[in-house]
N, C-alpha and C. Protein backbone atom coordinates (compact mmCIF):
# COMPACT_ATOMS: atom_id res chain seq x y z
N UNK A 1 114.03 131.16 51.21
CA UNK A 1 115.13 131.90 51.73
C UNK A 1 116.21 130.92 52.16
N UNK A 2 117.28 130.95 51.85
CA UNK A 2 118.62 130.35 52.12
C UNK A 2 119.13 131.15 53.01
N UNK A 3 120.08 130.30 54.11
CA UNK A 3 120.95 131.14 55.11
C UNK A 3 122.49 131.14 54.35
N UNK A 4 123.30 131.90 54.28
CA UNK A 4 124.51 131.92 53.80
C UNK A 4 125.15 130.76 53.89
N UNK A 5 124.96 130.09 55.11
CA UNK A 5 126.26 128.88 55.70
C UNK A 5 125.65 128.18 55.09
N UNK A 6 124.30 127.87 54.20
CA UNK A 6 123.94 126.40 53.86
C UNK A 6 124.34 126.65 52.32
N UNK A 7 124.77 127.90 51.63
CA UNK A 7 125.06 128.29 50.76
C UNK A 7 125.87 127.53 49.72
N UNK A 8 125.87 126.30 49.13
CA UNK A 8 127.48 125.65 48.69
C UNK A 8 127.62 125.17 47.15
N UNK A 9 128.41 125.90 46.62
CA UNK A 9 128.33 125.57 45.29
C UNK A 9 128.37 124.09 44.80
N UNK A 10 127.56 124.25 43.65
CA UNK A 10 127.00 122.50 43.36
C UNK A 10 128.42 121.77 42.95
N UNK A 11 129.71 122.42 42.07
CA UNK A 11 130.66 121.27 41.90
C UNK A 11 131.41 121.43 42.96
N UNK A 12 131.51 122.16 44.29
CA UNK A 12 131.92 121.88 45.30
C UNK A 12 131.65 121.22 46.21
N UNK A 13 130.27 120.32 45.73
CA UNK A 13 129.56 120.38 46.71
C UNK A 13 130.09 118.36 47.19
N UNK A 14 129.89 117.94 46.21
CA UNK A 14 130.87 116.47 46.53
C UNK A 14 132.66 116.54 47.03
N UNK A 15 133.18 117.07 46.64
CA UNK A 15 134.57 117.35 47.10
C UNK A 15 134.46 117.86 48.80
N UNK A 16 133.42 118.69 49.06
CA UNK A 16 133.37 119.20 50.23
C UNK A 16 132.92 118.02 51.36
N UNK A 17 131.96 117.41 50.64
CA UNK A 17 131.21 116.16 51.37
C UNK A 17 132.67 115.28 51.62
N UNK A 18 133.38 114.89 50.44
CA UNK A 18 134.49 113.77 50.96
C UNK A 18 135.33 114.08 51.79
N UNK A 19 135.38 115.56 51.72
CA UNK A 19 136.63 115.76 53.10
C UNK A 19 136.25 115.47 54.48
N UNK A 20 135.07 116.22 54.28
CA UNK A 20 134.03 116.28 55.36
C UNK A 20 133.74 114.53 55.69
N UNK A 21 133.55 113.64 55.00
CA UNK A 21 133.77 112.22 55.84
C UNK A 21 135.03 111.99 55.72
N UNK A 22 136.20 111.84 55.39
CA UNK A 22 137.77 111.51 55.26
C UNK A 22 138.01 112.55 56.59
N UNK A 23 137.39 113.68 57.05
CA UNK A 23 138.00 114.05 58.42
C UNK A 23 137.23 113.59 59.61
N UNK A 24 135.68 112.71 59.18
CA UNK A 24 135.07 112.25 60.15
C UNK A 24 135.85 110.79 60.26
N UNK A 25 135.98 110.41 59.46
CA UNK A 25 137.11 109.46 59.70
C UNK A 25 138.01 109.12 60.65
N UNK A 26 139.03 110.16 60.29
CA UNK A 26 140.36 109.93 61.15
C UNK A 26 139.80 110.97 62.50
N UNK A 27 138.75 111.51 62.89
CA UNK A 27 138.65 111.55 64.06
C UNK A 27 138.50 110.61 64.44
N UNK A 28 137.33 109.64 64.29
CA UNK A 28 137.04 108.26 64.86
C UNK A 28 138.02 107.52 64.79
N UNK A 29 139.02 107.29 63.98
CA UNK A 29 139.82 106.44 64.46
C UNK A 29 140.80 106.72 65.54
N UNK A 30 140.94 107.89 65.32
CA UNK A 30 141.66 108.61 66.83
C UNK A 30 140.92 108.17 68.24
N UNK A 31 139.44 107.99 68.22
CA UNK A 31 139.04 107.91 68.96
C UNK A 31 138.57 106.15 69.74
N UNK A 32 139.15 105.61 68.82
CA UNK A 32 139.20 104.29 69.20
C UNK A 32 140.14 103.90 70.17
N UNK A 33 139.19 102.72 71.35
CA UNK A 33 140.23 102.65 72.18
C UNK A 33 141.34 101.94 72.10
N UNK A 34 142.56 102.40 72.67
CA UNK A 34 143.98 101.64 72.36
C UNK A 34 144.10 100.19 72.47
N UNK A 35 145.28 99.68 71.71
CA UNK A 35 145.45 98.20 71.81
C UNK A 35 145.94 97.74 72.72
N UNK A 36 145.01 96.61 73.42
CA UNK A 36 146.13 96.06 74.25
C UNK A 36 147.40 95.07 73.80
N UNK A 37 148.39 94.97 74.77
CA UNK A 37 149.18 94.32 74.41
C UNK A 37 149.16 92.84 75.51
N UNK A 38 149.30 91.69 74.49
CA UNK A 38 148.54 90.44 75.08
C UNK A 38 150.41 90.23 75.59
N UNK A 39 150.75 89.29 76.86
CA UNK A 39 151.51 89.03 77.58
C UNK A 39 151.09 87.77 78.36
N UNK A 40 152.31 86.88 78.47
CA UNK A 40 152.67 85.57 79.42
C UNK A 40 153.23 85.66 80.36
N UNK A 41 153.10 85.51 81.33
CA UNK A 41 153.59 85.60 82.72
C UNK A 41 153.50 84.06 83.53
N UNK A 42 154.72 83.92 83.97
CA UNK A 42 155.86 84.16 83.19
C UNK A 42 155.74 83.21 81.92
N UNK A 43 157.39 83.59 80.83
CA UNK A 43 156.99 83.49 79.26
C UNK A 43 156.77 82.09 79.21
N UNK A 44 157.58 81.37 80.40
CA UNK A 44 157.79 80.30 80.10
C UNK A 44 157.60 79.53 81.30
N UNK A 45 157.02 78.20 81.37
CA UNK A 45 156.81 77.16 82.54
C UNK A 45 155.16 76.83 82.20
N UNK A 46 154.59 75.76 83.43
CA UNK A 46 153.69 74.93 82.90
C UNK A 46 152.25 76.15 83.92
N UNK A 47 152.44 76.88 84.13
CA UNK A 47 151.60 77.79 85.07
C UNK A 47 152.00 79.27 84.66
N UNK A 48 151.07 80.27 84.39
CA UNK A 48 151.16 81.68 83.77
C UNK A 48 149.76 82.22 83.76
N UNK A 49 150.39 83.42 83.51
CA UNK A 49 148.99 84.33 84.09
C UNK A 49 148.98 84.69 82.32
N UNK A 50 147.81 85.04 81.72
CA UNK A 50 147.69 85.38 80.07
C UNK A 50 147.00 86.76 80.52
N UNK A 51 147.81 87.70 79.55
CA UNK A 51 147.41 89.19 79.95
C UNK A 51 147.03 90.02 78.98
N UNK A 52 146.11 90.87 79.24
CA UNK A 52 145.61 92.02 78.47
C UNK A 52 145.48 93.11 78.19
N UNK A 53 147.00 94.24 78.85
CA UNK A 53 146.95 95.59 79.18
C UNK A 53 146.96 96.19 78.40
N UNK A 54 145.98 96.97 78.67
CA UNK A 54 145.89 98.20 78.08
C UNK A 54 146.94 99.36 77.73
N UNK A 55 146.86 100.17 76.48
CA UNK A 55 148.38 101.44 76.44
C UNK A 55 148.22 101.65 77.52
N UNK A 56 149.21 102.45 77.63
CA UNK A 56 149.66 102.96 79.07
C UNK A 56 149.95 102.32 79.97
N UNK A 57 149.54 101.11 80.21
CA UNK A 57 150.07 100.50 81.31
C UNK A 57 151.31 99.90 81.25
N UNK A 58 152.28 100.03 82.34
CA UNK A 58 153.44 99.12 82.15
C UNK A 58 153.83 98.43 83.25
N UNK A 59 154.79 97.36 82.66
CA UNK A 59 154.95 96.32 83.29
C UNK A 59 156.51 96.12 84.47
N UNK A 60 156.72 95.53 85.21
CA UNK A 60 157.96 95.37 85.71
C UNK A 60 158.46 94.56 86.67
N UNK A 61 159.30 93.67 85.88
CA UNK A 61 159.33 92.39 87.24
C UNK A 61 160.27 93.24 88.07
N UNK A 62 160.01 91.70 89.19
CA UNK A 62 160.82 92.28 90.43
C UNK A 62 161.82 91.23 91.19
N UNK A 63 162.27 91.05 92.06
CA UNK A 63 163.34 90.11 92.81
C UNK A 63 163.14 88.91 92.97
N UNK A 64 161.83 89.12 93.12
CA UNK A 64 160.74 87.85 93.70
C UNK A 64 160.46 86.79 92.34
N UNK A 65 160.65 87.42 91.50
CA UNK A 65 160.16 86.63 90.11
C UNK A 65 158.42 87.00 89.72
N UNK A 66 158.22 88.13 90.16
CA UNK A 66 156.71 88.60 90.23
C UNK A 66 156.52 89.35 88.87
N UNK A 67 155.44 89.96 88.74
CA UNK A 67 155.03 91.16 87.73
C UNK A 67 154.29 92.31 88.36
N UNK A 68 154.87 93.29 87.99
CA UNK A 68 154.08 94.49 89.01
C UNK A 68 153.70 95.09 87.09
N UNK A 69 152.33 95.33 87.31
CA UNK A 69 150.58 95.84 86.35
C UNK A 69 150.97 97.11 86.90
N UNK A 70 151.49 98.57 86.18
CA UNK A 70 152.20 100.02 87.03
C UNK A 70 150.67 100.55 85.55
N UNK A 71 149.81 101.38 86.19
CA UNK A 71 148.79 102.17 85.54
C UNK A 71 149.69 103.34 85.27
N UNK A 72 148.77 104.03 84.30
CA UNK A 72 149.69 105.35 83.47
C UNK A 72 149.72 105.99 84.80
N UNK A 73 151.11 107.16 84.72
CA UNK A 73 151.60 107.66 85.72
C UNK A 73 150.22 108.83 85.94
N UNK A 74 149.10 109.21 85.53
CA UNK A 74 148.32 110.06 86.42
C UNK A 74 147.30 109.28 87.35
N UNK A 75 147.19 108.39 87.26
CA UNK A 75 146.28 107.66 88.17
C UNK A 75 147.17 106.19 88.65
N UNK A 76 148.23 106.31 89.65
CA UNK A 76 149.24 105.64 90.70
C UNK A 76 148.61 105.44 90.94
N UNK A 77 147.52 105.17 92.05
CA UNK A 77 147.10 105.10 93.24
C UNK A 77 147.03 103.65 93.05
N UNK A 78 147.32 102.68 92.53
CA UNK A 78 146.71 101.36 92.75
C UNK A 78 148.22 100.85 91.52
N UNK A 79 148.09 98.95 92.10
CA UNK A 79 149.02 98.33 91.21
C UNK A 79 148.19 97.00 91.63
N UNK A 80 148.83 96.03 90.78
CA UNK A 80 148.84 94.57 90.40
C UNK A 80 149.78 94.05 90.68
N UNK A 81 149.67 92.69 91.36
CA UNK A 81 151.35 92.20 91.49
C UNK A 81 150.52 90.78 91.12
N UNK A 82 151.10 90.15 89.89
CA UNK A 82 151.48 88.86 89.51
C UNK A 82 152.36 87.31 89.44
N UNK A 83 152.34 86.50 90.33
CA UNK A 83 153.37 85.62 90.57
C UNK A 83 152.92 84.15 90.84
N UNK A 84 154.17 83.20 90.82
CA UNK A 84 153.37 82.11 90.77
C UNK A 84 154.90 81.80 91.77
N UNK A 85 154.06 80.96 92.61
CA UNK A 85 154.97 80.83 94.06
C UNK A 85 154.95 79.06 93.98
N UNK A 86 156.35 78.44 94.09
CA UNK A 86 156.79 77.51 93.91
C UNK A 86 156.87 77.00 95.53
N UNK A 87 157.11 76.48 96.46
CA UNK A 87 157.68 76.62 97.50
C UNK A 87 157.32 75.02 98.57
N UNK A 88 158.56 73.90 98.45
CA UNK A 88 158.35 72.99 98.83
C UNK A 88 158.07 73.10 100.35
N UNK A 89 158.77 74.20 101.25
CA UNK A 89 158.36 74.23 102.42
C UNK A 89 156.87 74.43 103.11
N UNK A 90 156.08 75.01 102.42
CA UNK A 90 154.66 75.05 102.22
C UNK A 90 154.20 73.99 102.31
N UNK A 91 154.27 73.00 101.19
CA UNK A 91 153.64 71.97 100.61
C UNK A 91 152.98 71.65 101.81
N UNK A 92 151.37 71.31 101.56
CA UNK A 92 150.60 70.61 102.56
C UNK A 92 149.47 71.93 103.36
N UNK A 93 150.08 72.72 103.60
CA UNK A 93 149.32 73.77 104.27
C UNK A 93 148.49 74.78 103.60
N UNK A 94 147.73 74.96 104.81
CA UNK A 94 146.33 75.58 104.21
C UNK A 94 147.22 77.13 103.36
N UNK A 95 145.34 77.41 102.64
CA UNK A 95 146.36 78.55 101.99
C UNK A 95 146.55 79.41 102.43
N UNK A 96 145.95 79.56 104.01
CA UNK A 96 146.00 80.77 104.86
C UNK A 96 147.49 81.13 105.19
N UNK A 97 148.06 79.73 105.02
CA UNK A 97 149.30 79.78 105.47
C UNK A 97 150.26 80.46 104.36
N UNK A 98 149.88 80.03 103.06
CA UNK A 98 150.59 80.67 102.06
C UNK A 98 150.75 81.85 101.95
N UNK A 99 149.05 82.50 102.38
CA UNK A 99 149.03 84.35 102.07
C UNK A 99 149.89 84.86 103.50
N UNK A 100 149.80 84.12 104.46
CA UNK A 100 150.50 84.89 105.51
C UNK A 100 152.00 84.35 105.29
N UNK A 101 152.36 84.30 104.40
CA UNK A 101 153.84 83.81 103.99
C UNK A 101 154.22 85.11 103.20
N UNK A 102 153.21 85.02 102.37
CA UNK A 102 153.93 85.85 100.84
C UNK A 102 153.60 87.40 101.73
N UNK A 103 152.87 87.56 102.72
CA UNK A 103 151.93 88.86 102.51
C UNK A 103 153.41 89.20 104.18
N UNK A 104 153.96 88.68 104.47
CA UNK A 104 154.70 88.98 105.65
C UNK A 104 155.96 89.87 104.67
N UNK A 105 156.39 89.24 103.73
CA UNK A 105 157.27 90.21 102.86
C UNK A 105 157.42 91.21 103.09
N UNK A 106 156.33 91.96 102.52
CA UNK A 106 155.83 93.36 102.42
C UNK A 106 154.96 93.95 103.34
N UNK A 107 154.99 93.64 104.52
CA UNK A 107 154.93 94.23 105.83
C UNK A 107 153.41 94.00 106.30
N UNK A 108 152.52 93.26 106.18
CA UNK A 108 150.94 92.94 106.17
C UNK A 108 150.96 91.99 107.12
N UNK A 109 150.66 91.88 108.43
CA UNK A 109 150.72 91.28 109.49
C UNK A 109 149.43 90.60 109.77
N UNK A 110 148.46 91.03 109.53
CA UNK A 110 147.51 90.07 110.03
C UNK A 110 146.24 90.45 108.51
N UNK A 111 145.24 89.69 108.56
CA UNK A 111 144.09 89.83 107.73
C UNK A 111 142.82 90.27 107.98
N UNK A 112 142.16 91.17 107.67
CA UNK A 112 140.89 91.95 108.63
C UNK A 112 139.96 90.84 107.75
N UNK A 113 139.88 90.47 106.40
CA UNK A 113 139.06 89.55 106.03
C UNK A 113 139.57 88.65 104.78
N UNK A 114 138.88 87.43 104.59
CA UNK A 114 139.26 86.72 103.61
C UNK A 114 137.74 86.54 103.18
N UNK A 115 137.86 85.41 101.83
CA UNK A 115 136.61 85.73 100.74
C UNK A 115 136.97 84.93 99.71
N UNK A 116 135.94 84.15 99.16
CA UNK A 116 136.19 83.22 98.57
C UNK A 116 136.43 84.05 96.89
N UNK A 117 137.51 83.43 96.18
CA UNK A 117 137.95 84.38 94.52
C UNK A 117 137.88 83.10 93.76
N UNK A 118 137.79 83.81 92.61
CA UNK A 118 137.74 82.72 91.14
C UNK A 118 138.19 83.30 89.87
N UNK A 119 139.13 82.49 89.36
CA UNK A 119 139.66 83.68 87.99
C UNK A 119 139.16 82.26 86.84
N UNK A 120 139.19 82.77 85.94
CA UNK A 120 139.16 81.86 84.47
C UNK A 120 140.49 81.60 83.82
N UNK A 121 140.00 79.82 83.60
CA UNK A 121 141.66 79.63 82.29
C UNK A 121 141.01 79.53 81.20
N UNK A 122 141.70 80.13 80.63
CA UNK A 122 141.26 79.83 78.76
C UNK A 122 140.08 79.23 78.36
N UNK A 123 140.18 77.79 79.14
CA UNK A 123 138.93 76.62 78.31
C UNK A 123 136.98 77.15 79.01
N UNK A 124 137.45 78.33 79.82
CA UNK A 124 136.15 78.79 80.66
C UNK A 124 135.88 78.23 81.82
N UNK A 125 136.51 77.27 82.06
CA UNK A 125 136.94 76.39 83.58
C UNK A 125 137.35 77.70 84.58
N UNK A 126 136.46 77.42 85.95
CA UNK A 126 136.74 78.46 86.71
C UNK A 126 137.81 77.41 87.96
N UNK A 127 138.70 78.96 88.43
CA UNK A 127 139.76 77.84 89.08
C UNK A 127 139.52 79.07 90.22
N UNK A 128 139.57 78.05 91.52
CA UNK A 128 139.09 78.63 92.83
C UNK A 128 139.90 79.02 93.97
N UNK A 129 140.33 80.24 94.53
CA UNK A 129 140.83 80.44 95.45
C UNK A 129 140.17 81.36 96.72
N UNK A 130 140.89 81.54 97.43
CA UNK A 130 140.77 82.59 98.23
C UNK A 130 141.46 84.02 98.47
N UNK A 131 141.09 85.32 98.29
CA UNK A 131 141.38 86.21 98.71
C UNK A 131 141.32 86.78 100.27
N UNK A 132 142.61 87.35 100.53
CA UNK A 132 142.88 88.16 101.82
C UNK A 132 142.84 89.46 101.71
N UNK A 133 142.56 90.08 102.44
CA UNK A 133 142.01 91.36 102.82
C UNK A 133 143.35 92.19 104.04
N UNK A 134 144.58 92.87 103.48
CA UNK A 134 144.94 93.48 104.78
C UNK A 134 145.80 94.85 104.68
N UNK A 135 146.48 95.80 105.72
CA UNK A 135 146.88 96.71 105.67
C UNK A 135 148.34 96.47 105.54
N UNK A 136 148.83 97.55 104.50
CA UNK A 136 150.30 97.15 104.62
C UNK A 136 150.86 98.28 105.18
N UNK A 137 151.84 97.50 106.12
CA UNK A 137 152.18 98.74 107.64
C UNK A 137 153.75 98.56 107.43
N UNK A 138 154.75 97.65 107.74
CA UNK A 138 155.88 97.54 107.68
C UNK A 138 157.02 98.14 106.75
N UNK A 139 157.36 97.60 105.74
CA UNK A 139 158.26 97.70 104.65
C UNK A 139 158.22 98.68 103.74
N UNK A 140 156.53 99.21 103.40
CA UNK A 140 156.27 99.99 102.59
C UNK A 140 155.84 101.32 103.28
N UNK A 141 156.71 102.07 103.46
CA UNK A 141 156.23 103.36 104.02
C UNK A 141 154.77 104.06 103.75
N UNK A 142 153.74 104.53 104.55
CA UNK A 142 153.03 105.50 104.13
C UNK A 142 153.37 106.48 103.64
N UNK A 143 152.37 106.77 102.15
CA UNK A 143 152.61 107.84 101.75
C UNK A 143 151.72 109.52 102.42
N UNK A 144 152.57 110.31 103.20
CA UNK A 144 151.71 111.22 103.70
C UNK A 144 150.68 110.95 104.64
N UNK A 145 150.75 110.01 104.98
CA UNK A 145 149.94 109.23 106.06
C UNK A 145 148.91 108.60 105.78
N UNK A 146 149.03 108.21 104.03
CA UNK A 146 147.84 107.05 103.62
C UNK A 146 148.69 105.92 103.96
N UNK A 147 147.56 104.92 104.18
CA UNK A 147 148.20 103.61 103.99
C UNK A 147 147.68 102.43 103.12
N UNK A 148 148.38 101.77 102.53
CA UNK A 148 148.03 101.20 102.02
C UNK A 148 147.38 99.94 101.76
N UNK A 149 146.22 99.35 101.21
CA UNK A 149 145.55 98.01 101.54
C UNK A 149 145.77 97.20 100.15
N UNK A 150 146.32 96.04 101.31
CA UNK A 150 146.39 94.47 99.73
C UNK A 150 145.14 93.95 99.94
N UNK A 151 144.62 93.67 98.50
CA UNK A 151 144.17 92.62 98.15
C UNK A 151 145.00 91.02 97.81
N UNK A 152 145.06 90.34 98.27
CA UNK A 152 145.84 89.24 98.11
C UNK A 152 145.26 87.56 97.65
N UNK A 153 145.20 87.60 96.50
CA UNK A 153 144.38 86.33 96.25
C UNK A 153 145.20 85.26 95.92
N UNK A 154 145.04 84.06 96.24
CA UNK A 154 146.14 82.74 96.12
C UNK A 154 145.15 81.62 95.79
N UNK A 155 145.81 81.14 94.54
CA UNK A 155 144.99 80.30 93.69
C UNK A 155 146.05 78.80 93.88
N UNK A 156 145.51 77.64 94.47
CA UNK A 156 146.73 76.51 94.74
C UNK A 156 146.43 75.85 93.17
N UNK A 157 147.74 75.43 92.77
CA UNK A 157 147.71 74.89 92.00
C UNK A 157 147.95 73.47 91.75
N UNK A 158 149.16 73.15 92.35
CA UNK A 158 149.32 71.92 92.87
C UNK A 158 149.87 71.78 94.68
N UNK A 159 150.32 70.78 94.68
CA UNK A 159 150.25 70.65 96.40
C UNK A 159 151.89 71.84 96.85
N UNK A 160 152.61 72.16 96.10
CA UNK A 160 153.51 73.17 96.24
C UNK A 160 153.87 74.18 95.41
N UNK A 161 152.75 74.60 94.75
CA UNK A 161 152.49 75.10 93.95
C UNK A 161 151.21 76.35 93.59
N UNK A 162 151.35 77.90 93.96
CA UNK A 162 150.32 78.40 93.72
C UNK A 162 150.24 79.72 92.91
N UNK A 163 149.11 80.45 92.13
CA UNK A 163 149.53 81.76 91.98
C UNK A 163 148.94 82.53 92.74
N UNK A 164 149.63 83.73 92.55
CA UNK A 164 149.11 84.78 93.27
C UNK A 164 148.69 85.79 93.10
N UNK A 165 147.92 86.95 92.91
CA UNK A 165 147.05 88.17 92.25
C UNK A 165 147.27 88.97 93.38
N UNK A 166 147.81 90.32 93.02
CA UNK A 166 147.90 90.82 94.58
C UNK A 166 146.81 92.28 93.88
N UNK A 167 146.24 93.07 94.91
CA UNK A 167 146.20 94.41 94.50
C UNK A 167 146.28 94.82 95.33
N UNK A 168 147.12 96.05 95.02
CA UNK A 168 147.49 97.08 96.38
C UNK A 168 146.67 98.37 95.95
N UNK A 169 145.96 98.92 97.06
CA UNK A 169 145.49 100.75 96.56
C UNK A 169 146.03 101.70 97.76
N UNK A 170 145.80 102.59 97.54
CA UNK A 170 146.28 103.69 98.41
C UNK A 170 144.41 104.50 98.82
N UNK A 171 144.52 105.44 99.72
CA UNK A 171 143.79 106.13 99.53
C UNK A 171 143.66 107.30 98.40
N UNK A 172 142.81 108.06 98.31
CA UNK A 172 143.00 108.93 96.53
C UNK A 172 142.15 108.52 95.29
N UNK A 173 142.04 107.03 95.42
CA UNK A 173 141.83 106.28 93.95
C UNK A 173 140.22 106.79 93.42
N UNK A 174 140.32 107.47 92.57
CA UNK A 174 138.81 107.83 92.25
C UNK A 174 137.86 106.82 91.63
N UNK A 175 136.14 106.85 91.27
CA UNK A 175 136.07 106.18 90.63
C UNK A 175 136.36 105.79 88.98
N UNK A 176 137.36 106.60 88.17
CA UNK A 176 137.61 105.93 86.87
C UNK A 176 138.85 105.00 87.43
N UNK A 177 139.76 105.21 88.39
CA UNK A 177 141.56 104.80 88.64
C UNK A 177 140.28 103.24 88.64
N UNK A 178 139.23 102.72 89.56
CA UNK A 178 139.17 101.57 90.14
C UNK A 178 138.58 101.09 89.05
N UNK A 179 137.79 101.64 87.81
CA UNK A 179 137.04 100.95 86.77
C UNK A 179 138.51 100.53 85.13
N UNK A 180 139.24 101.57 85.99
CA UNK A 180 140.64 100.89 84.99
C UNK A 180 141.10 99.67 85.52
N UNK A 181 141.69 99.14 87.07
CA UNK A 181 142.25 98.48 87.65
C UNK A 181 141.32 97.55 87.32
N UNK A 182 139.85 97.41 87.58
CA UNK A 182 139.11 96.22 87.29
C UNK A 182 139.25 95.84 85.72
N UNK A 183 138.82 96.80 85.05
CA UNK A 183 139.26 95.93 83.83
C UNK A 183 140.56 95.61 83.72
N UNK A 184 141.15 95.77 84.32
CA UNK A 184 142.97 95.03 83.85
C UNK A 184 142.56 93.88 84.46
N UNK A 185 142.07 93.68 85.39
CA UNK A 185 141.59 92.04 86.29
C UNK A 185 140.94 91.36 85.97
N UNK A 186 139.84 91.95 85.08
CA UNK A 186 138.98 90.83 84.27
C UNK A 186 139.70 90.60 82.76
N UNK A 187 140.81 91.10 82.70
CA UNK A 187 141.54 90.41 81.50
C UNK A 187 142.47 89.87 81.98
N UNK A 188 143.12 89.23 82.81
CA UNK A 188 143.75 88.62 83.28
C UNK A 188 143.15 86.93 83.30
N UNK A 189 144.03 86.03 83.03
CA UNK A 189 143.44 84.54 82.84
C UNK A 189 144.80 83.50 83.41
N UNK A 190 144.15 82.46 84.03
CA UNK A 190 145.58 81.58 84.45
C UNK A 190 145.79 80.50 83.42
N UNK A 191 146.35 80.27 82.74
CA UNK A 191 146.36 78.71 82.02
C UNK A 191 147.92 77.98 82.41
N UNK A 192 147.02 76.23 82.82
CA UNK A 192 148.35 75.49 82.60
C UNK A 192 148.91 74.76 81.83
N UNK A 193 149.67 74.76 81.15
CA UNK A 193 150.09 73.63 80.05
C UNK A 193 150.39 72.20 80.38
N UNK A 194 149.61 71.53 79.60
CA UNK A 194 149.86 70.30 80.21
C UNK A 194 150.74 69.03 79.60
C-alpha cells in the first residue's frame, strides 16, 4: 500500500529531487552566519586595535580619537569604546592613574574593583593589563533610573603610551546581548608595528 504523498512519478522524480536540494541550498546559505568586516583602529600609527565585527554592528568615532563598537539597534544595552591614549603628562604613573584619568571624562569617580586583563597581538603573545570596574554617574545621564557600569581596561604600551578597551552596559542586557558583546571582544587583537 502506498500513501498518496509518497506517490511521484518516475520522470518527475529527479527534477523534483534537484529542486528539492537547489532549495535546500539557498536556505542554508541564508542561514549562514554573516561576514564580519575586519577593521584597524586606528588606520594608521604604530599601535591599533585589529577588528572583527560582526553585520550589524556599527562603528563611530568620537572627539577623543576613540571608536565606539554600537550593537544592532535591538539589543543597545551595551557598547565598546576603543582608543589608544598618547599622553606625555602621564608618563611614569601607575596605570591606576591612567584609568582614573580617562574614566573622570565620562563621569566614573571612583573604582569598586580592578583585575588583572590580557588581550592577544597577532603573533599569540599575550599583552597584560589591568581592568577597572566602575559606575558611571556624572556626564552620562541615567537612563530611567538605570545606571550605567564601565568596564575599563588599560593596556601600557610604552612609558606614555597606552590602549584602552572600555565596556559600558546598562541594566536590561539579556543573556544573548552579553554572548554578542563577548564575542566582539574575543575578536578584538592589539598589534604594534615595528
Amino acid at each position: 500500500m502506498k500513501l498518496a504523498i509518497m506517490a511521484i512519478r518516475r520522470c518527475l522524480a529527479g527534477l523534483t529531487m534537484r529542486r528539492l536540494v537547489l532549495l535546500l541550498c539557498v536556505l542554508a546559505a541564508g542561514a549562514l552566519p554573516a561576514q564580519a568586516a575586519a577593521l584597524r583602529f586606528p588606520p594608521t600609527g604604530k599601535h591599533a586595535f585589529l577588528i572583527d565585527l560582526p553585520k550589524g554592528w556599527q562603528t563611530k568615532t568620537d572627539t577623543r580619537g576613540g571608536l565606539l563598537l554600537i550593537p544592532p539597534s535591538q539589543s543597545q544595552h551595551a557598547m565598546i569604546y576603543l582608543g589608544i591614549l598618547v599622553d606625555d603628562k602621564l608618563r611614569g604613573q601607575p596605570v591606576s592613574a591612567v584609568a582614573a584619568q580617562v574614566a573622570k571624562s565620562v563621569g566614573v569617580e571612583s573604582f569598586d574593583k580592578e583585575e588583572p586583563a590580557r588581550m592577544t597581538v597577532p603573533s599569540g603573545a599575550v599583552l597584560r593589563g589591568t581592568a577597572f570596574y566602575g559606575k558611571i554617574s556624572e556626564k552620562i545621564p541615567e537612563k530611567r533610573g538605570l545606571a550605567r557600569k564601565a568596564k575599563i581596561v588599560i593596556f601600557p604600551l610604552e612609558p606614555s603610551t597606552w590602549a584602552q578597551a572600555w565596556i559600558v552596559t546598562q541594566p536590561g542586557m539579556n543573556p544573548v546581548e552579553y554572548k554578542a558583546v563577548d564575542r566582539v571582544l574575543n575578536n578584538i587583537t592589539l598589534t604594534t608595528d615595528q
